[in-house]
PDB file of N, CA and C in Angstrom:
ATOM      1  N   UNK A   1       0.854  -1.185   0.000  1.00  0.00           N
ATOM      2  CA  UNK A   1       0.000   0.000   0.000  1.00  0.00           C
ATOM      3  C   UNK A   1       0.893   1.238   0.000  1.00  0.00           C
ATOM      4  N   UNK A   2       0.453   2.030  -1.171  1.00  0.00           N
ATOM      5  CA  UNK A   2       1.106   3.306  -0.342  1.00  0.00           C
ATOM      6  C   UNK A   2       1.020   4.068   0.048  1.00  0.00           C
ATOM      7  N   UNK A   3       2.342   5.402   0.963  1.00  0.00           N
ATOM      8  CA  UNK A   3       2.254   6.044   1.413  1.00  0.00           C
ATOM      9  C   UNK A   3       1.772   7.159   1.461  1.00  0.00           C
ATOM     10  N   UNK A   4       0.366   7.370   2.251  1.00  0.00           N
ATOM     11  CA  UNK A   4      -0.650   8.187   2.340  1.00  0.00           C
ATOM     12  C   UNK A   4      -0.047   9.835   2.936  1.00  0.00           C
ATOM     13  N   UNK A   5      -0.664  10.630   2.687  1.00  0.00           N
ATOM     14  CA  UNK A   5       0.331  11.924   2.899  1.00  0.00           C
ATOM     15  C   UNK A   5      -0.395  12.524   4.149  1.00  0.00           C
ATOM     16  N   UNK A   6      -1.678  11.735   3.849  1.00  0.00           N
ATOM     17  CA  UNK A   6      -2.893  12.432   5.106  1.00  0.00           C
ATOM     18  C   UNK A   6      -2.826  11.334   6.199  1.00  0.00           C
ATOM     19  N   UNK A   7      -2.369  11.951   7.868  1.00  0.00           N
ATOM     20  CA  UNK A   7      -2.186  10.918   8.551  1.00  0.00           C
ATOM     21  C   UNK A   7      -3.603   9.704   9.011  1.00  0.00           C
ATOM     22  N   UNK A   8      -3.178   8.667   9.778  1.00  0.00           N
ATOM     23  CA  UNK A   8      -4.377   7.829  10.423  1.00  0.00           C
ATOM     24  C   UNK A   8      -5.058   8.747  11.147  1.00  0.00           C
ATOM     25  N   UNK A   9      -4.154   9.741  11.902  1.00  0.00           N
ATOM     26  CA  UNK A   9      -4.912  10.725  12.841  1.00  0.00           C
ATOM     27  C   UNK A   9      -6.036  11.708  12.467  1.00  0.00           C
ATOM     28  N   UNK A  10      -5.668  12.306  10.793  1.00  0.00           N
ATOM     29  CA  UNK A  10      -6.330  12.910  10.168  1.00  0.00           C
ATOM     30  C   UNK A  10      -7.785  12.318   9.894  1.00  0.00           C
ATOM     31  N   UNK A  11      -7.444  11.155   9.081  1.00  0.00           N
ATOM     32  CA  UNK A  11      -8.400   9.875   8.682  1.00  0.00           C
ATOM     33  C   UNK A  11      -9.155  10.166  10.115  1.00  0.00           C
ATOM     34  N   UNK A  12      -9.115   9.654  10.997  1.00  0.00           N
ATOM     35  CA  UNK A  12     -10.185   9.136  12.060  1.00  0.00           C
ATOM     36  C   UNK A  12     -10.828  10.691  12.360  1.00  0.00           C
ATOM     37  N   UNK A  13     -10.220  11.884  12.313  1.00  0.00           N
ATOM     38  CA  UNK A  13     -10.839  13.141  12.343  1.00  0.00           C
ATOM     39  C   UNK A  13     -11.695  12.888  11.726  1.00  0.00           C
ATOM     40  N   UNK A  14     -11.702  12.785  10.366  1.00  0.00           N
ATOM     41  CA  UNK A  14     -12.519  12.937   9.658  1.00  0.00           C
ATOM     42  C   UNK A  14     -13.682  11.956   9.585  1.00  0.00           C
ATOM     43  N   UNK A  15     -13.589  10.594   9.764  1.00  0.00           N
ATOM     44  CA  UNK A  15     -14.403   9.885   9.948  1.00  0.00           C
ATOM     45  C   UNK A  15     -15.400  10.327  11.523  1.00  0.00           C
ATOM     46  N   UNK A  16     -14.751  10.807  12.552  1.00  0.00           N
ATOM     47  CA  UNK A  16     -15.591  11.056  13.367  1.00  0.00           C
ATOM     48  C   UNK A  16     -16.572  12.749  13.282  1.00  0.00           C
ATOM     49  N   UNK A  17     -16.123  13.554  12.079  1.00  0.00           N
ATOM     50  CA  UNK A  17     -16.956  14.588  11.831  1.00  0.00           C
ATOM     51  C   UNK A  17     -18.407  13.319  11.203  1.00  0.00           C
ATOM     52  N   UNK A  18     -17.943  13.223  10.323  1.00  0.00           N
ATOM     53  CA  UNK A  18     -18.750  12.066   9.338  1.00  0.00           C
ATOM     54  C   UNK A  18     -19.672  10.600   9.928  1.00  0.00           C
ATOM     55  N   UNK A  19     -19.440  10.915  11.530  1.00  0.00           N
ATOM     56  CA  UNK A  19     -20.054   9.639  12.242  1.00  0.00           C
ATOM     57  C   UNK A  19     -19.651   8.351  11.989  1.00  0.00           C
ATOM     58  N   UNK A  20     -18.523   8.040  11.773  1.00  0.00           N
ATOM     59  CA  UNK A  20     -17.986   7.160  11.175  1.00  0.00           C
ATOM     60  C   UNK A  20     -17.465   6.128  12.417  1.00  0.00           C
ATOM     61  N   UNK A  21     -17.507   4.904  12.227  1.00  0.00           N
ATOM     62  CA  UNK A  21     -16.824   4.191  13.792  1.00  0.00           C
ATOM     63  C   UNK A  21     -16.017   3.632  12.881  1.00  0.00           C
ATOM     64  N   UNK A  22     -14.220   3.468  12.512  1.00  0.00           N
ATOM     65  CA  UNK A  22     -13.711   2.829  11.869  1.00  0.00           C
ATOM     66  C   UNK A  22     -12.147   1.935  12.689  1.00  0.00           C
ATOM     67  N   UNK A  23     -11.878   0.529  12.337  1.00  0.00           N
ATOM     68  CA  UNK A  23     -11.175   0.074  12.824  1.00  0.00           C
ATOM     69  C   UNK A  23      -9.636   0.698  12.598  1.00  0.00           C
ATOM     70  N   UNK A  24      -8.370   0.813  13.131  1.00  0.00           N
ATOM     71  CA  UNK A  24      -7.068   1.161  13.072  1.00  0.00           C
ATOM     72  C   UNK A  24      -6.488   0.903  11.325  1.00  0.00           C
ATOM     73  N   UNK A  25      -6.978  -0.285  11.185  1.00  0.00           N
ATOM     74  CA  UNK A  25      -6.606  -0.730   9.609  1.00  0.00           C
ATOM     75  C   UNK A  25      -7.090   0.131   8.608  1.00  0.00           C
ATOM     76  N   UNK A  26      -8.848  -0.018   8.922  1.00  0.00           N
ATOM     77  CA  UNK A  26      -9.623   0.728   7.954  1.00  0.00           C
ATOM     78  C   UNK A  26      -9.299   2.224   7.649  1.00  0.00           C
ATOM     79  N   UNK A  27      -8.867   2.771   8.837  1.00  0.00           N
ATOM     80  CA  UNK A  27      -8.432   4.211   8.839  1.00  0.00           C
ATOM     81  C   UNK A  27      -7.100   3.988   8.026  1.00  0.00           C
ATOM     82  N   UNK A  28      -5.549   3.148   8.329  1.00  0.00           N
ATOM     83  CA  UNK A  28      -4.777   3.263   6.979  1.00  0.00           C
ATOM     84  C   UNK A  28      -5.852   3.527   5.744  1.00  0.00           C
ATOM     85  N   UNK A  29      -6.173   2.356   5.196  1.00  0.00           N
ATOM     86  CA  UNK A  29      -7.161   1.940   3.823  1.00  0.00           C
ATOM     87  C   UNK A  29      -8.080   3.786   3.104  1.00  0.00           C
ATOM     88  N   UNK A  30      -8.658   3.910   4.011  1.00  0.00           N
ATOM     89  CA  UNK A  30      -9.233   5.406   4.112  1.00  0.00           C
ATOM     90  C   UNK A  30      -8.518   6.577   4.083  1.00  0.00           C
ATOM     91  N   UNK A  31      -7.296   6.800   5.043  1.00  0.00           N
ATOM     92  CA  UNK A  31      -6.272   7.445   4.602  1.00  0.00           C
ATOM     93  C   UNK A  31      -5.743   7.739   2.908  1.00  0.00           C
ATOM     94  N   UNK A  32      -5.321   6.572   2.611  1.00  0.00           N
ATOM     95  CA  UNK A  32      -4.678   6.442   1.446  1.00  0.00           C
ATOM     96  C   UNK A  32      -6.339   6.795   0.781  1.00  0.00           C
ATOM     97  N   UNK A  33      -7.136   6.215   0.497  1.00  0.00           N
ATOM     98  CA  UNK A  33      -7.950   6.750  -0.471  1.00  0.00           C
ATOM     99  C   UNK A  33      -8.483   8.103  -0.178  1.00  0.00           C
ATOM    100  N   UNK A  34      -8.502   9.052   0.910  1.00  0.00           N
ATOM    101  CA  UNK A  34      -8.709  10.309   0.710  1.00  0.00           C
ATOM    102  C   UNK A  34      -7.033  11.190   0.498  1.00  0.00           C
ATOM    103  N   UNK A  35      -6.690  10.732   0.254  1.00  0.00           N
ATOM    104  CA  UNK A  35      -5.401  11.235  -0.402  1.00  0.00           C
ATOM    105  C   UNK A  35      -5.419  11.656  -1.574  1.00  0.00           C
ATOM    106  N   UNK A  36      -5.658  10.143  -2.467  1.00  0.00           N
ATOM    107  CA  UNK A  36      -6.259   9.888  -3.401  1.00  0.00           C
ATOM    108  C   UNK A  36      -7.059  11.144  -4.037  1.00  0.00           C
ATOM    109  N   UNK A  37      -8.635  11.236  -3.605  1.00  0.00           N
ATOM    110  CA  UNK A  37      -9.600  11.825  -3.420  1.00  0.00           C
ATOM    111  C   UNK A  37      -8.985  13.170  -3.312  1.00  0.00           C
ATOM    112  N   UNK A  38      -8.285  14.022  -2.423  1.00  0.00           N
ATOM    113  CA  UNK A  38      -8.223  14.987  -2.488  1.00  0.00           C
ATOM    114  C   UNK A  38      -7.186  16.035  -3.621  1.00  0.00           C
ATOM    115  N   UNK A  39      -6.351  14.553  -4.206  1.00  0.00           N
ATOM    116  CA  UNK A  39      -5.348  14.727  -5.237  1.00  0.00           C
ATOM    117  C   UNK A  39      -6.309  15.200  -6.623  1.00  0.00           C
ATOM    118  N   UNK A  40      -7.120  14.166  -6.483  1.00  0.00           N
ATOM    119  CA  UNK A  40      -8.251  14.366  -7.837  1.00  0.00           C
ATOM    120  C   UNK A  40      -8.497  16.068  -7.834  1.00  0.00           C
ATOM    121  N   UNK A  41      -9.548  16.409  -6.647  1.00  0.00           N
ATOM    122  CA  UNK A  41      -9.833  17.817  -5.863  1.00  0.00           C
ATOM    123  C   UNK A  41      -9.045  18.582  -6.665  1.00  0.00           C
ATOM    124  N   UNK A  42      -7.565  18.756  -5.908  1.00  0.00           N
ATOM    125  CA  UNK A  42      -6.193  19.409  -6.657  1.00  0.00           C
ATOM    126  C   UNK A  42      -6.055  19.643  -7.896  1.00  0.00           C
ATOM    127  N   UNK A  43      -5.912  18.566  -8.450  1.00  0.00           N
ATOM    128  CA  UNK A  43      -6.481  18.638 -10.049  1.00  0.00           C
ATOM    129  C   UNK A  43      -7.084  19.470 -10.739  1.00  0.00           C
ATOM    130  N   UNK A  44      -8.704  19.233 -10.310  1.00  0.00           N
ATOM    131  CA  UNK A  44      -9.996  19.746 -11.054  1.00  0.00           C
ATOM    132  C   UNK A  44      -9.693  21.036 -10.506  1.00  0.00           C
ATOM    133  N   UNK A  45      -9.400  21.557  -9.241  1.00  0.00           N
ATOM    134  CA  UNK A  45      -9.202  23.136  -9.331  1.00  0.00           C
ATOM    135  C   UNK A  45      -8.449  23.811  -9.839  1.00  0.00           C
ATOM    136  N   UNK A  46      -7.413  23.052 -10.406  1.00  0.00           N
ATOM    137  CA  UNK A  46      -6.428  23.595 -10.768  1.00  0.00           C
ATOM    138  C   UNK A  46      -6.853  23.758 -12.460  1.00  0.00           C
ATOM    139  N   UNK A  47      -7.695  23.018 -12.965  1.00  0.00           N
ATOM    140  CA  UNK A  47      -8.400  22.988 -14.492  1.00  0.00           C
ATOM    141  C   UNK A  47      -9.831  23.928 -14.298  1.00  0.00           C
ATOM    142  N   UNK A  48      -9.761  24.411 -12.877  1.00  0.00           N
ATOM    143  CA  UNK A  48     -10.971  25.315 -13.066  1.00  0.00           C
ATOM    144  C   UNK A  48     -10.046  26.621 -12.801  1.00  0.00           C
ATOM    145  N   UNK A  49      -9.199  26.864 -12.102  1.00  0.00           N
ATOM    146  CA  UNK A  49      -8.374  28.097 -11.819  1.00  0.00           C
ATOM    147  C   UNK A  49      -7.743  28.386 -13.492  1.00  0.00           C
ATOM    148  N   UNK A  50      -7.618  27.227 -14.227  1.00  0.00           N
ATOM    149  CA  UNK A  50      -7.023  27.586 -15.790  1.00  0.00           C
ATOM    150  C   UNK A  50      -7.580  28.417 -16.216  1.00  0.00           C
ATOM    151  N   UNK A  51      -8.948  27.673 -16.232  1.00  0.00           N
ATOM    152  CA  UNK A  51     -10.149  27.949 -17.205  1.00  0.00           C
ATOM    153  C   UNK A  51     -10.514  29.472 -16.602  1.00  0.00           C
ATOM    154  N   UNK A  52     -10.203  29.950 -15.589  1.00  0.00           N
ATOM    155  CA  UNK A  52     -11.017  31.200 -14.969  1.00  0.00           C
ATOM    156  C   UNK A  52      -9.854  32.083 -15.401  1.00  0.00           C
ATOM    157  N   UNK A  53      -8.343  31.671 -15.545  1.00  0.00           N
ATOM    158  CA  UNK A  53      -7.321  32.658 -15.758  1.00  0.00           C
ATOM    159  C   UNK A  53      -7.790  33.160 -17.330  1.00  0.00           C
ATOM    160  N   UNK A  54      -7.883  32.052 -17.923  1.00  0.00           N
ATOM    161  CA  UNK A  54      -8.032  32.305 -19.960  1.00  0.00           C
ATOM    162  C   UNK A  54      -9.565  33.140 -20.348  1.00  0.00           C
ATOM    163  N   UNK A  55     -10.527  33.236 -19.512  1.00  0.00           N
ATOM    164  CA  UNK A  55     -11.518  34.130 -19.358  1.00  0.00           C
ATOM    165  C   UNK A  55     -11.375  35.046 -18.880  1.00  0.00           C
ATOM    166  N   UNK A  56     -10.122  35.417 -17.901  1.00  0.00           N
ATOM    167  CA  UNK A  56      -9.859  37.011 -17.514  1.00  0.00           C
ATOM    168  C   UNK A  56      -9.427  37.654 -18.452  1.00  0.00           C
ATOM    169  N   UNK A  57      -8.234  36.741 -19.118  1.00  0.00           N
ATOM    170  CA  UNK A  57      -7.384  37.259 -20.205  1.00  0.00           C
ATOM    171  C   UNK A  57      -8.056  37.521 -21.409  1.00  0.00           C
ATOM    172  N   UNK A  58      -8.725  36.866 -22.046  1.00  0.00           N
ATOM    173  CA  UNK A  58     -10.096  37.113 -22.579  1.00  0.00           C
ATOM    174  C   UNK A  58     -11.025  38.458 -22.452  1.00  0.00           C
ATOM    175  N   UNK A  59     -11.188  38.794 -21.603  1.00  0.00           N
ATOM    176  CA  UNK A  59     -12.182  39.843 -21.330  1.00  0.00           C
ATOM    177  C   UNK A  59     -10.934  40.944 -20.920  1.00  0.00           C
ATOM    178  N   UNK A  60      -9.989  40.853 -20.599  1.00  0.00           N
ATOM    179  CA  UNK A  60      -8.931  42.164 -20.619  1.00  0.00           C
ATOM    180  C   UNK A  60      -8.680  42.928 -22.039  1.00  0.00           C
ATOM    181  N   UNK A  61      -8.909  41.704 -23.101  1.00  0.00           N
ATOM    182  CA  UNK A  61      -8.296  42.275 -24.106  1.00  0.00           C
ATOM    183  C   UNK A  61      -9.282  43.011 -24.901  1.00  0.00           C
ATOM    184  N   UNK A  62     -10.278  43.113 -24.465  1.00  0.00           N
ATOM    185  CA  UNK A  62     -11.708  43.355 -24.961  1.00  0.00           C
ATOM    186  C   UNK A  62     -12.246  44.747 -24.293  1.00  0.00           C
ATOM    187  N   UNK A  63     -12.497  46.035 -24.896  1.00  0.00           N
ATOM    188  CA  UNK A  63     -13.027  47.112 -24.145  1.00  0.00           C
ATOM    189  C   UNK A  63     -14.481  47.022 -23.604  1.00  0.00           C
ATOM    190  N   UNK A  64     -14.214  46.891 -22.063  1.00  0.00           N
ATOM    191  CA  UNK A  64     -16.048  46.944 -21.619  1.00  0.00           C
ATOM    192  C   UNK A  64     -15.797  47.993 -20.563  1.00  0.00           C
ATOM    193  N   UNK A  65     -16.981  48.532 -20.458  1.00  0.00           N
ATOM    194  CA  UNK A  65     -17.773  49.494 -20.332  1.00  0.00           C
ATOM    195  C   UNK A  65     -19.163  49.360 -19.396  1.00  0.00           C
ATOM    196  N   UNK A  66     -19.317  50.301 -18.868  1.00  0.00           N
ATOM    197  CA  UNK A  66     -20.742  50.262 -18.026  1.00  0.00           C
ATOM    198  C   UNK A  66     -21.632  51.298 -19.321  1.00  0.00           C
ATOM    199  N   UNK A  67     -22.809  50.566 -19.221  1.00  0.00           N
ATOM    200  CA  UNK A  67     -23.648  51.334 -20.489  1.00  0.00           C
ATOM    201  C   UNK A  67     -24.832  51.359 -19.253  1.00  0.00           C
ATOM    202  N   UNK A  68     -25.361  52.659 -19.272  1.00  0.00           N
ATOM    203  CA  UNK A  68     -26.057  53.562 -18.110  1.00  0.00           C
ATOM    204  C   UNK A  68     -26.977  54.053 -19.116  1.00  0.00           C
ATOM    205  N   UNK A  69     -28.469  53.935 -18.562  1.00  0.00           N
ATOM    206  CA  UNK A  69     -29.220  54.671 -19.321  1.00  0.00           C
ATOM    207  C   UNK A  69     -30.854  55.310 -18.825  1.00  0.00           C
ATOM    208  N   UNK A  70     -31.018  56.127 -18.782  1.00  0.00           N
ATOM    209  CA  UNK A  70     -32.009  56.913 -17.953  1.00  0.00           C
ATOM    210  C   UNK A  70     -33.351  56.248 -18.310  1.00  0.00           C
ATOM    211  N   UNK A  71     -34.098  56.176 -17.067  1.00  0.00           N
ATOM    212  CA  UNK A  71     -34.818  55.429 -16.366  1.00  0.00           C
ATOM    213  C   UNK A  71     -36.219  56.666 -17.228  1.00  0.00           C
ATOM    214  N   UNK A  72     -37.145  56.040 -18.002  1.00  0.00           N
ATOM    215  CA  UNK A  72     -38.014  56.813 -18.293  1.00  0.00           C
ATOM    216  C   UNK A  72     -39.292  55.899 -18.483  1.00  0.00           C
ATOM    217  N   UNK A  73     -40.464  56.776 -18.287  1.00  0.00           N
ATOM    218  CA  UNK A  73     -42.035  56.002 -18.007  1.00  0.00           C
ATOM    219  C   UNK A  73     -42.283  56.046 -19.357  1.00  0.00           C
ATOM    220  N   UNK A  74     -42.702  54.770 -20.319  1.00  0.00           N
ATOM    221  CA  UNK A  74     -43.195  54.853 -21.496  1.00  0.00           C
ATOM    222  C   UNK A  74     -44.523  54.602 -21.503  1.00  0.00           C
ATOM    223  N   UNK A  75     -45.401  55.569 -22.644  1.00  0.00           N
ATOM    224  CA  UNK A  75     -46.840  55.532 -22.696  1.00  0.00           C
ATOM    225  C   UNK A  75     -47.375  54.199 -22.871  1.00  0.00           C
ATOM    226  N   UNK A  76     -48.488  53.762 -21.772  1.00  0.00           N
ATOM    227  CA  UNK A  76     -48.988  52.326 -22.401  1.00  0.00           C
ATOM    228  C   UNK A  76     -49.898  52.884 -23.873  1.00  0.00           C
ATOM    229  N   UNK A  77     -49.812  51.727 -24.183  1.00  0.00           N
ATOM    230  CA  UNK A  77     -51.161  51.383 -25.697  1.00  0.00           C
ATOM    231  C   UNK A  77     -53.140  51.557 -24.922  1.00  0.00           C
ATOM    232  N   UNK A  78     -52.824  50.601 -23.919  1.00  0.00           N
ATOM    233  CA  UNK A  78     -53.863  51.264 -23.190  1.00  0.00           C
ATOM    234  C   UNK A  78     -54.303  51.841 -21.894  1.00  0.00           C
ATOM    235  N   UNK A  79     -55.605  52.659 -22.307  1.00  0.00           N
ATOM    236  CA  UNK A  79     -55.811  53.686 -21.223  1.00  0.00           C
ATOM    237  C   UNK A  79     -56.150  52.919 -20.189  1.00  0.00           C
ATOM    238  N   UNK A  80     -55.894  53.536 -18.978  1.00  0.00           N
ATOM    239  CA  UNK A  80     -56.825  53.100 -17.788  1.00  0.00           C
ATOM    240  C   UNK A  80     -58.153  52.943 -17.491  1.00  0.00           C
ATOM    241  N   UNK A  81     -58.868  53.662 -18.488  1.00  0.00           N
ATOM    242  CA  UNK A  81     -60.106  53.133 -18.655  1.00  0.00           C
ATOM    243  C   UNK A  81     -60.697  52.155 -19.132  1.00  0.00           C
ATOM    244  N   UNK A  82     -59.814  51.674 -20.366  1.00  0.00           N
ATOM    245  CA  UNK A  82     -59.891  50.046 -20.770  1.00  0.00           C
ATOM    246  C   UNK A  82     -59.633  49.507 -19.743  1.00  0.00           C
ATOM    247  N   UNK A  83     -58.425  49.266 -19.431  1.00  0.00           N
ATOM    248  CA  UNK A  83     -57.910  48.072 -18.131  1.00  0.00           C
ATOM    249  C   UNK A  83     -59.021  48.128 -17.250  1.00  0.00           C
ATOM    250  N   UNK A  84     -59.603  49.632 -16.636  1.00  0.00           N
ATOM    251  CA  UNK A  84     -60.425  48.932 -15.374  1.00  0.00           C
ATOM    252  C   UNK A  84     -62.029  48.231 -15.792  1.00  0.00           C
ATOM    253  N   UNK A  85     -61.938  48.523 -17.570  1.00  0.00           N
ATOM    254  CA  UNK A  85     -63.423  47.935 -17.843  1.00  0.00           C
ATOM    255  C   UNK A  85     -63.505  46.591 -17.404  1.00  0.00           C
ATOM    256  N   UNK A  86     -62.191  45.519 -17.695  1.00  0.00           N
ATOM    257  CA  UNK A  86     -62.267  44.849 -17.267  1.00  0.00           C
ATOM    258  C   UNK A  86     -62.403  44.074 -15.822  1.00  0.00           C
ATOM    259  N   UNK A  87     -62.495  45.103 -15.045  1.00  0.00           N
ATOM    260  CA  UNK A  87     -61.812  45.035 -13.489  1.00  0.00           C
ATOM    261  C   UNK A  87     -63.317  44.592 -13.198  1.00  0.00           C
ATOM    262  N   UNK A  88     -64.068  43.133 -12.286  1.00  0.00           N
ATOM    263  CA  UNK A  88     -65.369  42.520 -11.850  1.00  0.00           C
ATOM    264  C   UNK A  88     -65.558  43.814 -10.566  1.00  0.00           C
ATOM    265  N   UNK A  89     -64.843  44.194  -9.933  1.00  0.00           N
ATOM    266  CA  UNK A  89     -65.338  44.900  -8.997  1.00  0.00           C
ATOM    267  C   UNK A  89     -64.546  46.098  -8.982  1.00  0.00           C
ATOM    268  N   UNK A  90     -65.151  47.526  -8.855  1.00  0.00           N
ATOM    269  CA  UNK A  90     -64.233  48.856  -8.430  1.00  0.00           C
ATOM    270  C   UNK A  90     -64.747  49.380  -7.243  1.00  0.00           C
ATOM    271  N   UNK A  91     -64.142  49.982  -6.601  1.00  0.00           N
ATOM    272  CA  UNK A  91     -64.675  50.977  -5.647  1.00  0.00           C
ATOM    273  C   UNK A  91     -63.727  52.501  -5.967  1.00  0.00           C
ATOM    274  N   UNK A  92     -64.223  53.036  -6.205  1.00  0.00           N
ATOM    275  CA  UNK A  92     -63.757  54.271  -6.886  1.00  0.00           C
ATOM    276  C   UNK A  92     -63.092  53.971  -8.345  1.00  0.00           C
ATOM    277  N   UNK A  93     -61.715  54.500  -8.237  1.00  0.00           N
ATOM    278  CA  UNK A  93     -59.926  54.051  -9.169  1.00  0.00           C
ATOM    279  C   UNK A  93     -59.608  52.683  -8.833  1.00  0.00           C
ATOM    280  N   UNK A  94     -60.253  52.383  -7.363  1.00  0.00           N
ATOM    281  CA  UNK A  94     -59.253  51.069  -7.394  1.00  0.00           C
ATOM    282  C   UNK A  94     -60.565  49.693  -7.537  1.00  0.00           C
ATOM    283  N   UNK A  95     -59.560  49.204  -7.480  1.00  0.00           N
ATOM    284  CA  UNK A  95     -60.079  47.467  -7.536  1.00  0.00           C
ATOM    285  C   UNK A  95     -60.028  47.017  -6.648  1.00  0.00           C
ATOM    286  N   UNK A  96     -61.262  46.595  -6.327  1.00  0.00           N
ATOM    287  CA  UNK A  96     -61.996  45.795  -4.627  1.00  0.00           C
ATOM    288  C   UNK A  96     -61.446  44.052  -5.368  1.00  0.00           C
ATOM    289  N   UNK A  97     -61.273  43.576  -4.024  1.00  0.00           N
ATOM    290  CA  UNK A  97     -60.860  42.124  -4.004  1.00  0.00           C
ATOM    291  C   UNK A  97     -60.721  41.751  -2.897  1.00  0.00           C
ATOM    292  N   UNK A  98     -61.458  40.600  -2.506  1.00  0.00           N
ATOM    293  CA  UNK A  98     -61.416  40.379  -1.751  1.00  0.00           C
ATOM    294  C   UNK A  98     -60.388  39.732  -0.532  1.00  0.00           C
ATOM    295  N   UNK A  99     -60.354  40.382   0.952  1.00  0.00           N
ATOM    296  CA  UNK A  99     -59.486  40.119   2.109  1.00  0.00           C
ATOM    297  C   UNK A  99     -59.094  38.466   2.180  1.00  0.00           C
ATOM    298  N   UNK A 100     -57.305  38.855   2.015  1.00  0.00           N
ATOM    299  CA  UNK A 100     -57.448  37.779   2.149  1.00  0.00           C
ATOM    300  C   UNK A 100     -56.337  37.179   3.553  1.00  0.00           C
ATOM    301  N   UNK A 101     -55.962  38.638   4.548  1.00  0.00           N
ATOM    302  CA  UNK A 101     -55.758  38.615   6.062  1.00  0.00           C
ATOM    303  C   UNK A 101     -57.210  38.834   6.618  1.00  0.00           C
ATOM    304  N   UNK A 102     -56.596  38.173   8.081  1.00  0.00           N
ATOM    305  CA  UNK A 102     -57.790  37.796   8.925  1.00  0.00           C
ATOM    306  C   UNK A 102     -58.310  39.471   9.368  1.00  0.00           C
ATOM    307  N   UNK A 103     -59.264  39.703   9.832  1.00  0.00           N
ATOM    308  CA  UNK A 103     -59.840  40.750  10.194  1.00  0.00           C
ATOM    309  C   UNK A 103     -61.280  41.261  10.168  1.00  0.00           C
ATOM    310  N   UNK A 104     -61.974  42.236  10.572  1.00  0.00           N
ATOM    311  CA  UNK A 104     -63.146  42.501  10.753  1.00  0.00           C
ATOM    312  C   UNK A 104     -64.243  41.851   9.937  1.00  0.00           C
ATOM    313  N   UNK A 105     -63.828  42.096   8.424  1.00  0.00           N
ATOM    314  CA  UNK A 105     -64.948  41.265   7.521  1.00  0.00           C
ATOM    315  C   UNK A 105     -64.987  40.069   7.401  1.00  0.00           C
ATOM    316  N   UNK A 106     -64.424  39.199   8.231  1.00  0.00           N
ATOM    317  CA  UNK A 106     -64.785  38.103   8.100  1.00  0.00           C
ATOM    318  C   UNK A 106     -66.119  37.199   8.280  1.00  0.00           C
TER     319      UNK A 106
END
């Protein structure tokens, strides 16, 4: 078997975050495979830290800009008098509907 870089001591840490009850052996065995396991880890971040460097470099070489643009009310198509024709109930401008917190009209 070989030599695991993460100790037995580590191993059983971790198995006892994880609720783990493991024998002296099993913890070698476990050792070595989260070694393993965390080598993989190492790896893939290191192919995601690539991938995030070649998208900075990417977008450096490229002029961007904040594009800002004033906030304005555009005319609807229809009036408010259409919309509330449709409205089943008004009480004045507004639209009655019925409560639907607890309180007096119940």
């Amino acid at each position: 078997m070989a030599k695991s870089s993460i100790s037995t001591h580590e191993a059983a840490r971790v198995a006892s975050l994880a609720k783990l009850a493991l024998e002296k052996d099993d913890l070698e065995k476990y050792a070595c495979q989260l070694d393993e396991i965390l080598g993989y880890v190492g790896k893939v971040n290191g192919l995601v830290q690539d991938t995030q460097k070649g998208a900075n470099s990417k977008l450096a070489t490229r002029e961007l800009k904040n594009i800002w643009r004033a906030d304005a009310v555009c005319p609807s198509p229809v009036s408010i008098e259409d919309l509330l024709a449709d409205v089943p109930e008004l009480e004045g401008t507004h639209i009655k509907v019925p409560a639907i917190l607890g309180g007096d009209d119940e």
